[in-house]
Protein backbone atom coordinates (compact mmCIF):
# COMPACT_ATOMS: atom_id res chain seq x y z
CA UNK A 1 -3.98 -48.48 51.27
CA UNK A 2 -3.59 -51.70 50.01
CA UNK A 3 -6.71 -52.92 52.50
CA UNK A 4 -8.56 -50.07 50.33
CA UNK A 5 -7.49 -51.21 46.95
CA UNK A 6 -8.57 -54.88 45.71
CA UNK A 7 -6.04 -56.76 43.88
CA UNK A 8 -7.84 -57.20 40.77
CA UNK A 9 -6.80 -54.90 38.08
CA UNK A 10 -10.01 -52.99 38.06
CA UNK A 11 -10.56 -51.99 41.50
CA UNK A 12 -6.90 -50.76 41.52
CA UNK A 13 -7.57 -48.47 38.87
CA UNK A 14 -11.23 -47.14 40.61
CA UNK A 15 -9.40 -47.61 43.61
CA UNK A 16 -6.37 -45.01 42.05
CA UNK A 17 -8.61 -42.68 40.52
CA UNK A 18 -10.57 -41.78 44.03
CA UNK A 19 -7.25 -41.58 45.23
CA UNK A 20 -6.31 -38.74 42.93
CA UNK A 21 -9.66 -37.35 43.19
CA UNK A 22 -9.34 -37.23 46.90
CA UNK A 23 -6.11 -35.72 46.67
CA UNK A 24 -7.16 -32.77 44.52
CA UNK A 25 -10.15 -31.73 46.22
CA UNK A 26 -7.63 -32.04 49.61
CA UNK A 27 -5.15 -29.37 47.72
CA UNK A 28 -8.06 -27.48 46.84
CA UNK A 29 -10.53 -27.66 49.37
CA UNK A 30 -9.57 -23.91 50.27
CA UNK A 31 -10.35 -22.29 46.74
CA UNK A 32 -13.15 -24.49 46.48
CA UNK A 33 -14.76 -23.59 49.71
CA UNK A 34 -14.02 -19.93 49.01
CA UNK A 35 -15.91 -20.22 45.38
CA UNK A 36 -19.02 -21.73 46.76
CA UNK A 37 -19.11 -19.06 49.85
CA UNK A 38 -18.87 -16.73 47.28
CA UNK A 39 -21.44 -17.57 44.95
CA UNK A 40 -23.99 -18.10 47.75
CA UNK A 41 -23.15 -14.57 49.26
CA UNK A 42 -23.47 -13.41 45.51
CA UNK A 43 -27.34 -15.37 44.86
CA UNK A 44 -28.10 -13.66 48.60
CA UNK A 45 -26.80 -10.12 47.68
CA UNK A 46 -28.77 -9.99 44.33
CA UNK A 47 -31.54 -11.10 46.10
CA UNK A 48 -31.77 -9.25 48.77
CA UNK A 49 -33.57 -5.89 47.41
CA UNK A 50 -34.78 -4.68 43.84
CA UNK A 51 -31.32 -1.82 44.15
CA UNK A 52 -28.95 -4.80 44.14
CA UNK A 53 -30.89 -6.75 41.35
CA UNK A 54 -31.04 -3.28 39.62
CA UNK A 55 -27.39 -2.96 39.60
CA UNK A 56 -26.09 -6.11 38.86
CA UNK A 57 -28.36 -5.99 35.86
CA UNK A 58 -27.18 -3.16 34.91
CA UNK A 59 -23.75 -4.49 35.69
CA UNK A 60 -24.10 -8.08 33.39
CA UNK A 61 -25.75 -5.93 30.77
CA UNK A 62 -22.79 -3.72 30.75
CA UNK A 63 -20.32 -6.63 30.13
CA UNK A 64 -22.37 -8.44 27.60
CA UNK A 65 -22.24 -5.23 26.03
CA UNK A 66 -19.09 -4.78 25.70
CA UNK A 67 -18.74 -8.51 24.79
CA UNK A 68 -21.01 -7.72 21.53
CA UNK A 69 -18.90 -4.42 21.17
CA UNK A 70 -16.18 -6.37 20.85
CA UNK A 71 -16.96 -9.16 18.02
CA UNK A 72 -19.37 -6.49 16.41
CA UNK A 73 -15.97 -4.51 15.75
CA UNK A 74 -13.98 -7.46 14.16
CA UNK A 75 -16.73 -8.21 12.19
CA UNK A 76 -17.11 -4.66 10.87
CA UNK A 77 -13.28 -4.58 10.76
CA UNK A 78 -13.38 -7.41 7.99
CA UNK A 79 -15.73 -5.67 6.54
CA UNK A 80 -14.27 -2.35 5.83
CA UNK A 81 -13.00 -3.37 2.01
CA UNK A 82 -16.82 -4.05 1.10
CA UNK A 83 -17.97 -0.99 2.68
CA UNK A 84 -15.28 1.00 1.12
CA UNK A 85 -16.15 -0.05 -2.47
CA UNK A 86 -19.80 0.58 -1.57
CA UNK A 87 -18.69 4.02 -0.68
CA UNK A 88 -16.58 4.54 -3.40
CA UNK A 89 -19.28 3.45 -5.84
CA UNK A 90 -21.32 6.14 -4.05
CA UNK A 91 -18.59 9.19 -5.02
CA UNK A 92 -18.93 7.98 -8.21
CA UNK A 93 -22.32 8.50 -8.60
CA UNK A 94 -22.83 11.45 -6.87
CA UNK A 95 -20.19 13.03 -8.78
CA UNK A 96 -21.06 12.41 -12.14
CA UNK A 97 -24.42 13.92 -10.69
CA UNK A 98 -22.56 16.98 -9.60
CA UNK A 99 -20.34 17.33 -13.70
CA UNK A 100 -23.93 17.01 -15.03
CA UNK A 101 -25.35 19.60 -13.05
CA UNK A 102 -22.08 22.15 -13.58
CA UNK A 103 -22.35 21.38 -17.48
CA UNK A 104 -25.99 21.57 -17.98
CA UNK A 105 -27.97 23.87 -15.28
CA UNK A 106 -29.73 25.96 -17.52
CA UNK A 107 -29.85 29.57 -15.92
CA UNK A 108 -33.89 30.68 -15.33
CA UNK A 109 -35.46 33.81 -14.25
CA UNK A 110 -35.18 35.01 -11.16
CA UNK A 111 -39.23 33.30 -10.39
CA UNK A 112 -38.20 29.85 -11.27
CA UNK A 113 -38.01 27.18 -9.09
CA UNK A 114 -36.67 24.75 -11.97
CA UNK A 115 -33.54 23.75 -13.08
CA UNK A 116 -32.85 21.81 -16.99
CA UNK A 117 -30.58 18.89 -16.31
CA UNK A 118 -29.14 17.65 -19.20
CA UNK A 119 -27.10 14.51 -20.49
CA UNK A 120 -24.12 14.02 -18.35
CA UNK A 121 -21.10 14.57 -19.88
CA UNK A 122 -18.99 12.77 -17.33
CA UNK A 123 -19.27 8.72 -16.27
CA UNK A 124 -17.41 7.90 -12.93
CA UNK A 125 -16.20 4.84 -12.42
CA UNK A 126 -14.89 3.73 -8.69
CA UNK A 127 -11.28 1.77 -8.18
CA UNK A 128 -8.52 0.70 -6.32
CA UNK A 129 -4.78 0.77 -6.98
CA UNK A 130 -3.12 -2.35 -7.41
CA UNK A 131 0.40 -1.08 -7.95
CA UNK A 132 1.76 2.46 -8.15
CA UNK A 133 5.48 4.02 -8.05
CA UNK A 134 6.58 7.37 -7.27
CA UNK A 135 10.57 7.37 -7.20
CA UNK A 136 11.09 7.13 -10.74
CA UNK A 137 10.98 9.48 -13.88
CA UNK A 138 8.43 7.27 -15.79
CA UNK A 139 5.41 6.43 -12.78
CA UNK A 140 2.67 4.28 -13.86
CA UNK A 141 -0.80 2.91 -11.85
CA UNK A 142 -2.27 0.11 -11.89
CA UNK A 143 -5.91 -0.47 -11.20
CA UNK A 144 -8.26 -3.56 -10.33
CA UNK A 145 -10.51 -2.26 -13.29
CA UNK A 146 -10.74 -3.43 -17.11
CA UNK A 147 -12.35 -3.59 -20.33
CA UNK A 148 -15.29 -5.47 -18.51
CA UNK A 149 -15.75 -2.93 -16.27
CA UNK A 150 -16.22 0.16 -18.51
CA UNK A 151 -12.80 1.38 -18.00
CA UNK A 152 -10.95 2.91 -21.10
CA UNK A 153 -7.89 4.45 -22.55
CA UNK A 154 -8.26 8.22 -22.01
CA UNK A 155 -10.61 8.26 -18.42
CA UNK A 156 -9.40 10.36 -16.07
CA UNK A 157 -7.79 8.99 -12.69
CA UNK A 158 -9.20 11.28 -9.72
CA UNK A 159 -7.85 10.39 -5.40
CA UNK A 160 -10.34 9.33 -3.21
CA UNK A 161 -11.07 13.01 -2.79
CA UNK A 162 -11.30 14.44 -6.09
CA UNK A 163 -7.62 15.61 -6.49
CA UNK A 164 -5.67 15.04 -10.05
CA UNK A 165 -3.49 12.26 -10.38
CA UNK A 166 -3.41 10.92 -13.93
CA UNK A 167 -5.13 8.82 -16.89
CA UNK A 168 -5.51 5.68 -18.13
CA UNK A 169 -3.66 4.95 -21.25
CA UNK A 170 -3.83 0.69 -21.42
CA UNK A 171 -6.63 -1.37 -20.82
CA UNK A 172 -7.01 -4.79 -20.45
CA UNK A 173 -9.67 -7.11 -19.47
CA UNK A 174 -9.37 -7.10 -15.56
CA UNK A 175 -6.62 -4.31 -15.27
CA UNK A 176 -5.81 -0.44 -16.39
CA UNK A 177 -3.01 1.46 -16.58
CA UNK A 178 -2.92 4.83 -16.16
CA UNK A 179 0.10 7.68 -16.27
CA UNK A 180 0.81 9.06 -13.13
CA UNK A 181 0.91 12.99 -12.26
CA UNK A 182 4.36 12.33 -11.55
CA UNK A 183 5.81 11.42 -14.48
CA UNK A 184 7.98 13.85 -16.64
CA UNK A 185 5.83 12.59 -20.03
CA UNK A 186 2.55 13.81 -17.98
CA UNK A 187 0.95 17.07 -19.24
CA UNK A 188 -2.16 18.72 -18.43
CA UNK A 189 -3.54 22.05 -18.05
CA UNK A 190 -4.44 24.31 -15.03
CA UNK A 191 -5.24 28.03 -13.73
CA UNK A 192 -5.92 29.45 -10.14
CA UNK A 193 -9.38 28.87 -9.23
CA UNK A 194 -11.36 32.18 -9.94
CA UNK A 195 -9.40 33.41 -12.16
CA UNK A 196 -9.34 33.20 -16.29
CA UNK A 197 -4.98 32.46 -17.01
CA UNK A 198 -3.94 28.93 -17.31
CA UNK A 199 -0.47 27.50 -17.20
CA UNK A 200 0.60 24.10 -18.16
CA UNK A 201 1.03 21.54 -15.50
CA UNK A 202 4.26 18.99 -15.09
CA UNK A 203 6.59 17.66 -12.96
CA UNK A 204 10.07 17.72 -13.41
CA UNK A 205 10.92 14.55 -11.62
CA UNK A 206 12.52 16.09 -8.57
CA UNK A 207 9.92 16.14 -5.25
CA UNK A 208 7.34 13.63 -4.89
CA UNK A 209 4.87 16.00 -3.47
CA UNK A 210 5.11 19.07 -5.99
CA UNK A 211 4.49 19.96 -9.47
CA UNK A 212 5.08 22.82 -11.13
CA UNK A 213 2.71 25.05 -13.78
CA UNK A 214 4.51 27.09 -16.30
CA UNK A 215 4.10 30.01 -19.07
CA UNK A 216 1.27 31.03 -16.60
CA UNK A 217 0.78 34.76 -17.97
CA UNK A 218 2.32 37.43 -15.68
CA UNK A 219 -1.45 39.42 -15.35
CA UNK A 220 -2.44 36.02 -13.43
CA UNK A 221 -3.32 37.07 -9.78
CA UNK A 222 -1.46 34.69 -7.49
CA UNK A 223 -0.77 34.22 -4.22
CA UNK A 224 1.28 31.57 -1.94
CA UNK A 225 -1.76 29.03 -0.79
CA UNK A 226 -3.78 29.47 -3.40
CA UNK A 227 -5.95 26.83 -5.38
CA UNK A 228 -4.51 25.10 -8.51
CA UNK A 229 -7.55 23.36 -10.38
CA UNK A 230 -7.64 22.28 -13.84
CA UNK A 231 -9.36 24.27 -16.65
CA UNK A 232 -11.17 22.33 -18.87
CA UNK A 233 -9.34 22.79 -21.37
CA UNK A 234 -7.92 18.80 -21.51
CA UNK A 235 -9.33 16.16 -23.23
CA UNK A 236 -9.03 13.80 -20.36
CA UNK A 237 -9.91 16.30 -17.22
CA UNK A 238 -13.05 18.00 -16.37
CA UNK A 239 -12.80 21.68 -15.25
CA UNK A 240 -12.19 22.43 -11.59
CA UNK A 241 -10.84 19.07 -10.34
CA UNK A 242 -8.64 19.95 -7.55
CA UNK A 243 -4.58 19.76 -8.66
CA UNK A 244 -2.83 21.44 -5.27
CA UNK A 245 -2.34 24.74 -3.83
CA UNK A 246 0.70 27.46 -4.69
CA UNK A 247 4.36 27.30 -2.56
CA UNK A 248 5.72 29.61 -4.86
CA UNK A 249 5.36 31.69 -7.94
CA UNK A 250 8.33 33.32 -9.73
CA UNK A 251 8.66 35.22 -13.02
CA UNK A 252 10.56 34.01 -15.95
CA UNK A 253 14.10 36.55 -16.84
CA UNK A 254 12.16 37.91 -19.50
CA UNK A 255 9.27 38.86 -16.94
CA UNK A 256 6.27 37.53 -19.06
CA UNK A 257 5.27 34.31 -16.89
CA UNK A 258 5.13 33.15 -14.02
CA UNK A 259 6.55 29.48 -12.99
CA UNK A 260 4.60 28.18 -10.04
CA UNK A 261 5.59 25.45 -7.67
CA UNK A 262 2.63 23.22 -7.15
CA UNK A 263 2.21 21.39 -3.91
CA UNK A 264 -0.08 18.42 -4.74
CA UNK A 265 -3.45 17.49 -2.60
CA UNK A 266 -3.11 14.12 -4.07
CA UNK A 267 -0.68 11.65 -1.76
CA UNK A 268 0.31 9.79 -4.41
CA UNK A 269 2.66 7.62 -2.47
CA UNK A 270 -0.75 6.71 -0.50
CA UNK A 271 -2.90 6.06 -3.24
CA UNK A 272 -6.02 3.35 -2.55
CA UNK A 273 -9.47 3.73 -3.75
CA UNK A 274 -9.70 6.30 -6.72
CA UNK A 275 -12.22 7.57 -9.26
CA UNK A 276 -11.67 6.85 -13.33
CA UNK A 277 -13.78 9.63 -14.83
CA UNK A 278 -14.63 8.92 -18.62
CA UNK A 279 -15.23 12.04 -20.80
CA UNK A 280 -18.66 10.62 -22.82
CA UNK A 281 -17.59 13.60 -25.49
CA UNK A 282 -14.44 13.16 -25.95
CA UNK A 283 -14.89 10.71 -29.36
CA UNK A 284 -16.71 13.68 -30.63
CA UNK A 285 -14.34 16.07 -30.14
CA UNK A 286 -11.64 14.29 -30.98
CA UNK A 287 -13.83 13.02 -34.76
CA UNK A 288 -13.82 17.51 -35.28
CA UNK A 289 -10.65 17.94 -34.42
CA UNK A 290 -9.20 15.31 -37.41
CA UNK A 291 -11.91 16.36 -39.77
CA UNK A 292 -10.29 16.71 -43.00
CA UNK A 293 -11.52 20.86 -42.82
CA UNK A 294 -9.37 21.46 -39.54
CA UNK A 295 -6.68 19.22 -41.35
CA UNK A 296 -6.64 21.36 -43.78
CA UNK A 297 -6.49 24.61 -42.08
CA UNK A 298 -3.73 23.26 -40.17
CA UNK A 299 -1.85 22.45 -43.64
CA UNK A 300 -2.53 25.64 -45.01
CA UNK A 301 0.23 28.05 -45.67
């Protein structure tokens, strides 16, 4: 060895490094011999006939496939949130469409082919909850939409899939507020859908996943699994907006109304993207309703 290695500094360490290098391939020889012989059997079996270039071009397109499968999923997996809000946005839209049309199709004769769309009544705006509570008395929402973005006191908050679940009653310039279906100061109105009797909706701060409708009028026709939508009849709520469907429906001791157990279609303890729903009418209403001639025939004796 030492014949083979130089005493000068240099040539020892040239003279060490082939050593090492020599070593390695001697440990590896084996594995190295084996990768070649397979890579040349590999070039010879693709070339040997247009089947085996075929199918290994089938095979390598197969695996880059699945290669671009794989990042094109993580990228569309970090893009979910935009695409959401995109679809959300969407809903909106589509359903302010859909109040428009209910509130304004003007009925034709029976030859038409035309239908009178009117102003919409309803504006949706899309959002997503920020905070939201369910295991208390008092449940509040909050959402990641403000002043800036249209939202106001009064709107509406709708799920992801139309169901009732409260409305907004602060408003600040990023943020809202709204008061959840499941809080005992929460009160709107509702009726089974297709027929005319409405009950009051509320919950009595007991089961997370039920409400309850009372002084529904004992001529009602009710059944376990039916449809409980809201009438209209609110301020904040347009008419047929999903609340949940019946468990139960018992009449009060003096047999006059029936109280109705409510199971919600909202899951408010899984609440994400919603819909604020602004009632464009309501200032209008609400400027008749404190006229000083209803004021006065509410003071009247």
């Amino acid at each position: 060895m030492r014949a083979l290695c130089p005493h000068s500094r240099h040539n020892r360490l040239n003279c060490q490094t082939l050593n090492k290098l020599l070593e390695f391939i001697r440990s590896t020889y084996v594995v190295l011999l084996f990768v070649v012989i397979e890579a040349l059997a590999l070039h010879y079996y693709a070339n040997s006939s247009p089947y085996t270039q075929a199918r290994l071009l089938a095979q390598s397109t197969r695996v880059a496939g699945g290669v671009h499968g794989l990042f094109s999923g993580v990228k569309h997996f970090f893009g979910l949130g935009r695409e959401n809000r995109q679809l959300m946005a969407r809903v909106a839209e589509l359903e302010s469409e859909l109040a428009a049309w209910r509130r304004t199709a003007s009925p034709l004769p029976a030859d038409s082919t035309q239908v009178v769309i009117g102003e919409r009544q309803f504006r949706m705006t899309p959002a997503t909850v920020v905070s939201n509570s369910i295991n208390k008395l008092r449940n509040f929402i909050v959402f990641d939409r403000g002043r800036r973005d249209g939202v106001e006191r009064d709107m509406a908050v709708l799920s992801s899939t139309g169901a009732m679940v409260g409305y907004v009653v602060e408003v600040s310039e990023r943020y809202a507020v709204a008061i959840s279906i499941l809080n005992t100061a929460f009160r709107a109105s509702g009726k089974v859908r297709g027929d005319t009797y409405s009950g009051s909706i509320l919950w009595e701060g007991t089961d997370a996943r039920t409400v309850t409708m009372t002084e529904l009028a004992k001529y009602a026709r009710i059944e376990p699994g039916d449809t409980v939508v809201s009438t209209g009849f609110s301020q904040y709520f347009p008419a047929d907006i999903p609340i949940g469907t019946v468990v139960r429906a018992d009449l009060n001791e003096a047999q006059t109304a029936y109280t109705v157990q409510v199971r919600l279609m909202a899951h408010m303890s899984g609440l994400g993207p919603v819909i604020l729903v602004k009632n464009n009418d309501l200032p209008e209403v609400r400027s008749l309703l404190e006229s000083e001639r209803v004021e006065e025939l509410k003071n009247r004796p």
